[in-house]
C-alpha atoms as a PDB file:
ATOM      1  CA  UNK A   1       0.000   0.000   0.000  1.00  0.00           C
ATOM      2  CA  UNK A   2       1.256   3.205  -1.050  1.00  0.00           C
ATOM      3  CA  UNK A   3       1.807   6.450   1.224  1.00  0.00           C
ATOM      4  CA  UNK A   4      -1.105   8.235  -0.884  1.00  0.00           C
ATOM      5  CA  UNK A   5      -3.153   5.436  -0.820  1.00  0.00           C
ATOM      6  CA  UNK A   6      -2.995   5.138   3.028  1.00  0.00           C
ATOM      7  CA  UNK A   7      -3.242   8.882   3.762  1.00  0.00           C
ATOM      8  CA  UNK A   8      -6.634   8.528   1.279  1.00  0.00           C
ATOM      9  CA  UNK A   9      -7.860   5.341   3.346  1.00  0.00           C
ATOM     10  CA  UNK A  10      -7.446   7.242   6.798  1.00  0.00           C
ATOM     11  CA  UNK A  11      -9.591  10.141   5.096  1.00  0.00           C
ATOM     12  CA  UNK A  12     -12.051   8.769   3.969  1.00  0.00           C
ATOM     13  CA  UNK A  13     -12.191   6.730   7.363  1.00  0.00           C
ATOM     14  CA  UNK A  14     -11.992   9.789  10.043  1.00  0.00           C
ATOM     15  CA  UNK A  15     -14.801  11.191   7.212  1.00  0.00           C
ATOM     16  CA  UNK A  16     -16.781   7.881   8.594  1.00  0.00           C
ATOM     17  CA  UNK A  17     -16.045   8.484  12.141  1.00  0.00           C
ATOM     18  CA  UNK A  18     -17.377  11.825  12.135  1.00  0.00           C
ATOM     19  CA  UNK A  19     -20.468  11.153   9.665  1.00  0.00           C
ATOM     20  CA  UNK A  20     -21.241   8.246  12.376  1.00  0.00           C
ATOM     21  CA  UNK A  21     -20.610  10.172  15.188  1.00  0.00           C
ATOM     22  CA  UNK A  22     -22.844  13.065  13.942  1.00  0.00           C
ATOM     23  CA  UNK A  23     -25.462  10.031  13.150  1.00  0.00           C
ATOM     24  CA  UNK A  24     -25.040   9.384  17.272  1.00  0.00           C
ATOM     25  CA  UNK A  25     -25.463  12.682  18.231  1.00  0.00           C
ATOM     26  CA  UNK A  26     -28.795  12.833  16.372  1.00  0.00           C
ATOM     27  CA  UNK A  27     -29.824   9.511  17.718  1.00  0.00           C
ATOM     28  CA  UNK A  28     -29.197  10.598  20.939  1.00  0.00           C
ATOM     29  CA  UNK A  29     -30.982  13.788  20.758  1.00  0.00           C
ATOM     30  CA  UNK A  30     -33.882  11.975  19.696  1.00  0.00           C
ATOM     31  CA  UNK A  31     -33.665   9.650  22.713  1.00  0.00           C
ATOM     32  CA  UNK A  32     -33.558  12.721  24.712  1.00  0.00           C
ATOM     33  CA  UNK A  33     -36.290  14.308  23.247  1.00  0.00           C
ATOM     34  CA  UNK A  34     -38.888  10.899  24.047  1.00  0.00           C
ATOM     35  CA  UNK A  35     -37.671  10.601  27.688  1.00  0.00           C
ATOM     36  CA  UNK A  36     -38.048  14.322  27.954  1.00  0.00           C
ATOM     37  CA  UNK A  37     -41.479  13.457  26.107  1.00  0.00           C
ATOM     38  CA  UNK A  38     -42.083  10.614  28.619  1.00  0.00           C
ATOM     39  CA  UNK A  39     -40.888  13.054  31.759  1.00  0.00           C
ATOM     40  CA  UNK A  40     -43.487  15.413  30.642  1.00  0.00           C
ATOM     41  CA  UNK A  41     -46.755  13.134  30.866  1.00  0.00           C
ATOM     42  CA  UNK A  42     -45.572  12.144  33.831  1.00  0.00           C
ATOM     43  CA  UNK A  43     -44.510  15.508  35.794  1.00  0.00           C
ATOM     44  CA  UNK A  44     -44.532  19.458  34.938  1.00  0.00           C
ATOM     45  CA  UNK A  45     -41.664  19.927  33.273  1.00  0.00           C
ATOM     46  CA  UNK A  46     -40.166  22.299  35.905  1.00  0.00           C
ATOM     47  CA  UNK A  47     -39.885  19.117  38.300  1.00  0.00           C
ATOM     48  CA  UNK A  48     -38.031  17.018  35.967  1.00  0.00           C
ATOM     49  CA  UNK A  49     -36.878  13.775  38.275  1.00  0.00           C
ATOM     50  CA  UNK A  50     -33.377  13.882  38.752  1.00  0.00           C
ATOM     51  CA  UNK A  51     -33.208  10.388  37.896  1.00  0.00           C
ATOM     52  CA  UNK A  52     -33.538  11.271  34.789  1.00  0.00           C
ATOM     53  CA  UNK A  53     -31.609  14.094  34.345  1.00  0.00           C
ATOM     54  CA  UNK A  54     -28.603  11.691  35.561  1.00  0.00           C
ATOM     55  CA  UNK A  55     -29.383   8.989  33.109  1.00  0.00           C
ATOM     56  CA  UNK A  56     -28.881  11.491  30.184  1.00  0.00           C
ATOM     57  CA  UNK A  57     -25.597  13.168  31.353  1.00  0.00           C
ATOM     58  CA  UNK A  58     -24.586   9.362  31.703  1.00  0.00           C
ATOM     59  CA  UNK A  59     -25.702   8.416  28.306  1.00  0.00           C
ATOM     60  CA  UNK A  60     -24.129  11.813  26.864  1.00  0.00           C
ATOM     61  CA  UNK A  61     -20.703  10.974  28.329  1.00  0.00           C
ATOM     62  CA  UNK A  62     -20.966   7.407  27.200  1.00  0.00           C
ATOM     63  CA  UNK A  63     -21.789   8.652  23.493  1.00  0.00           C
ATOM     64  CA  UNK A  64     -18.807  11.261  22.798  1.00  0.00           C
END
């Protein structure tokens, strides 16, 4: 494998990794949005459980 070749394979790869992690982001926003969705039936959204609050900074650090 040739030095252009390679440095055109990791492009096109960290290109991937960023389209993916993008994808994650928006996954995880939507995620967000139904448990916020969820909360909201539940309880005024003022009085958001912190329960919940926890479980999304712990799914946010997992993600990125």
């Amino acid at each position: 494998m040739s030095h252009k070749t390679y440095e055109k394979a990791m492009e096109s790869y960290e290109r991937y990794v960023r389209l993916s992690k993008i994808e994650v982001g928006v996954l995880s926003t939507l995620c967000l949005a139904v448990l916020l969705w969820q909360e909201r039936l539940k309880t005024n959204v003022a009085s958001l459980s912190l329960k919940s609050v926890n479980s999304i900074k712990g799914f946010t650090k997992i993600v990125f």
